[in-house]
Protein backbone atom coordinates (compact mmCIF):
# COMPACT_ATOMS: atom_id res chain seq x y z
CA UNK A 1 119.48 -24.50 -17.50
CA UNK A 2 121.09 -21.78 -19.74
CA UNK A 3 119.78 -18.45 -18.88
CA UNK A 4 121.61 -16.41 -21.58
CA UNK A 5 119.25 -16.18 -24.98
CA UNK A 6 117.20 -19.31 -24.53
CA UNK A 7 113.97 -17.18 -24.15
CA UNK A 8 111.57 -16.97 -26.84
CA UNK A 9 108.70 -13.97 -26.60
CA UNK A 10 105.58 -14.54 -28.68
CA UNK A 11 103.04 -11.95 -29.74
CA UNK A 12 99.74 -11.58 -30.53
CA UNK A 13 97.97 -10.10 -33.26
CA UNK A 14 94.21 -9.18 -32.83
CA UNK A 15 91.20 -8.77 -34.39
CA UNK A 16 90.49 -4.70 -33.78
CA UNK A 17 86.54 -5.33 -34.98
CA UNK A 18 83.76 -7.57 -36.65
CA UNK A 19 84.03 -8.45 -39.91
CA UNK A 20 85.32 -10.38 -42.73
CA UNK A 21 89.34 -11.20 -43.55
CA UNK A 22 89.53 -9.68 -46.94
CA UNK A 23 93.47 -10.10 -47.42
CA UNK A 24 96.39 -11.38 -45.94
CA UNK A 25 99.59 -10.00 -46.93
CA UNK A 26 102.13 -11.77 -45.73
CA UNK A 27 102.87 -16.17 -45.48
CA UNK A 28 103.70 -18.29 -42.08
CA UNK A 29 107.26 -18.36 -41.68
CA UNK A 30 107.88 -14.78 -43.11
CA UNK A 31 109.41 -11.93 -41.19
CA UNK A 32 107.49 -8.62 -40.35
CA UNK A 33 108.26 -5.33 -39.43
CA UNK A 34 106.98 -2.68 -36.93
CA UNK A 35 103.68 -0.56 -38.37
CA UNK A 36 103.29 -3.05 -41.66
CA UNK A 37 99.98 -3.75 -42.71
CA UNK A 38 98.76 -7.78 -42.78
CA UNK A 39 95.57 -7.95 -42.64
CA UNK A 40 92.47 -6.05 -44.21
CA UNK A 41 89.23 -6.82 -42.31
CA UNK A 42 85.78 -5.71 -43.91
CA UNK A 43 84.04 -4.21 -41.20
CA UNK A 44 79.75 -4.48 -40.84
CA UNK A 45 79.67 -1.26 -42.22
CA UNK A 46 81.44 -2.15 -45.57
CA UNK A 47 84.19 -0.32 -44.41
CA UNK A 48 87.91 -1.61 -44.24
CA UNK A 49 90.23 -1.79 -41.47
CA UNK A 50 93.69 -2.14 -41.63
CA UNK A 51 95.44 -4.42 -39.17
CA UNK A 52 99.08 -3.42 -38.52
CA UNK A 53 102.06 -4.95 -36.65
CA UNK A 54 102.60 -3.30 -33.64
CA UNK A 55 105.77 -5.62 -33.01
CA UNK A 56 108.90 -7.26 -35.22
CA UNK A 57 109.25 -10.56 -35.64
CA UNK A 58 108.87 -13.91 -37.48
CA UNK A 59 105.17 -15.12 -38.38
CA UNK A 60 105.18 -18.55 -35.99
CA UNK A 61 101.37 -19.13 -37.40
CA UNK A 62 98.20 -17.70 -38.67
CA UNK A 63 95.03 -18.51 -37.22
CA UNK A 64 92.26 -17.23 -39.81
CA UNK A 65 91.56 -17.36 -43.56
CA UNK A 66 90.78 -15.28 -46.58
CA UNK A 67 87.07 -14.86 -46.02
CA UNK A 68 86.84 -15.98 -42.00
CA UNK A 69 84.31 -13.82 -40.15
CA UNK A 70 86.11 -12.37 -36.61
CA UNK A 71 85.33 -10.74 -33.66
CA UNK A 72 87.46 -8.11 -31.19
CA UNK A 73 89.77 -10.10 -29.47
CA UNK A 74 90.00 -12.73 -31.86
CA UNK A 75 93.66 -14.14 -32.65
CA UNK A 76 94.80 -13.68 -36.02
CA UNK A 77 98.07 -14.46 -35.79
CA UNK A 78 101.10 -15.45 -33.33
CA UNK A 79 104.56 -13.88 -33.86
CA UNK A 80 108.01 -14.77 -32.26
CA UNK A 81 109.13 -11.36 -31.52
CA UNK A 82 112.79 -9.69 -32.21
CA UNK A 83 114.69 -9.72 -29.11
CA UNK A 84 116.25 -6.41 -30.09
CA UNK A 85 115.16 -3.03 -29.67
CA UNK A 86 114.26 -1.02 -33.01
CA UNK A 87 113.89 2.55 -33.35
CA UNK A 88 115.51 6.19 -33.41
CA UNK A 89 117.55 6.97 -30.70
């Protein structure tokens, strides 16, 4: 077993409220950065809420489509996280 690099971290993105996907702006496969938006959710109010990264990494898979009603909690998407630290020092 080869300890050195072999790992792979995966994260999460969530639904923050209930509503309706109104866009998705980015494609499986695609890399994404720290604070960028990728999802706009229509909330029950008619208001929108913007669902940022909180994490770098590659999109492994998304798990809702343009007009999909969610929850809080629910998954939109996976992502294979960078293994490197990002930031100021």
């Amino acid at each position: 077993m080869n300890l050195e690099g072999d790992y792979m971290y995966y994260g999460v993105l969530l639904s923050p409220c209930f509503g309706k996907v109104e866009s998705i702006t980015f494609a499986d496969a695609e890399r994404i950065y720290e604070w960028e938006p990728l999802f706009t959710i229509r909330r029950e109010d008619g208001s929108m809420e913007v669902v940022q990264a909180a994490l770098s990494g590659k999109i492994e898979s998304i798990e809702v489509q343009l007009g999909d009603i969610v929850i809080p909690g629910m998954v939109l998407a996976y992502v294979k996280e960078d293994l490197f630290v990002t930031g100021s020092d």
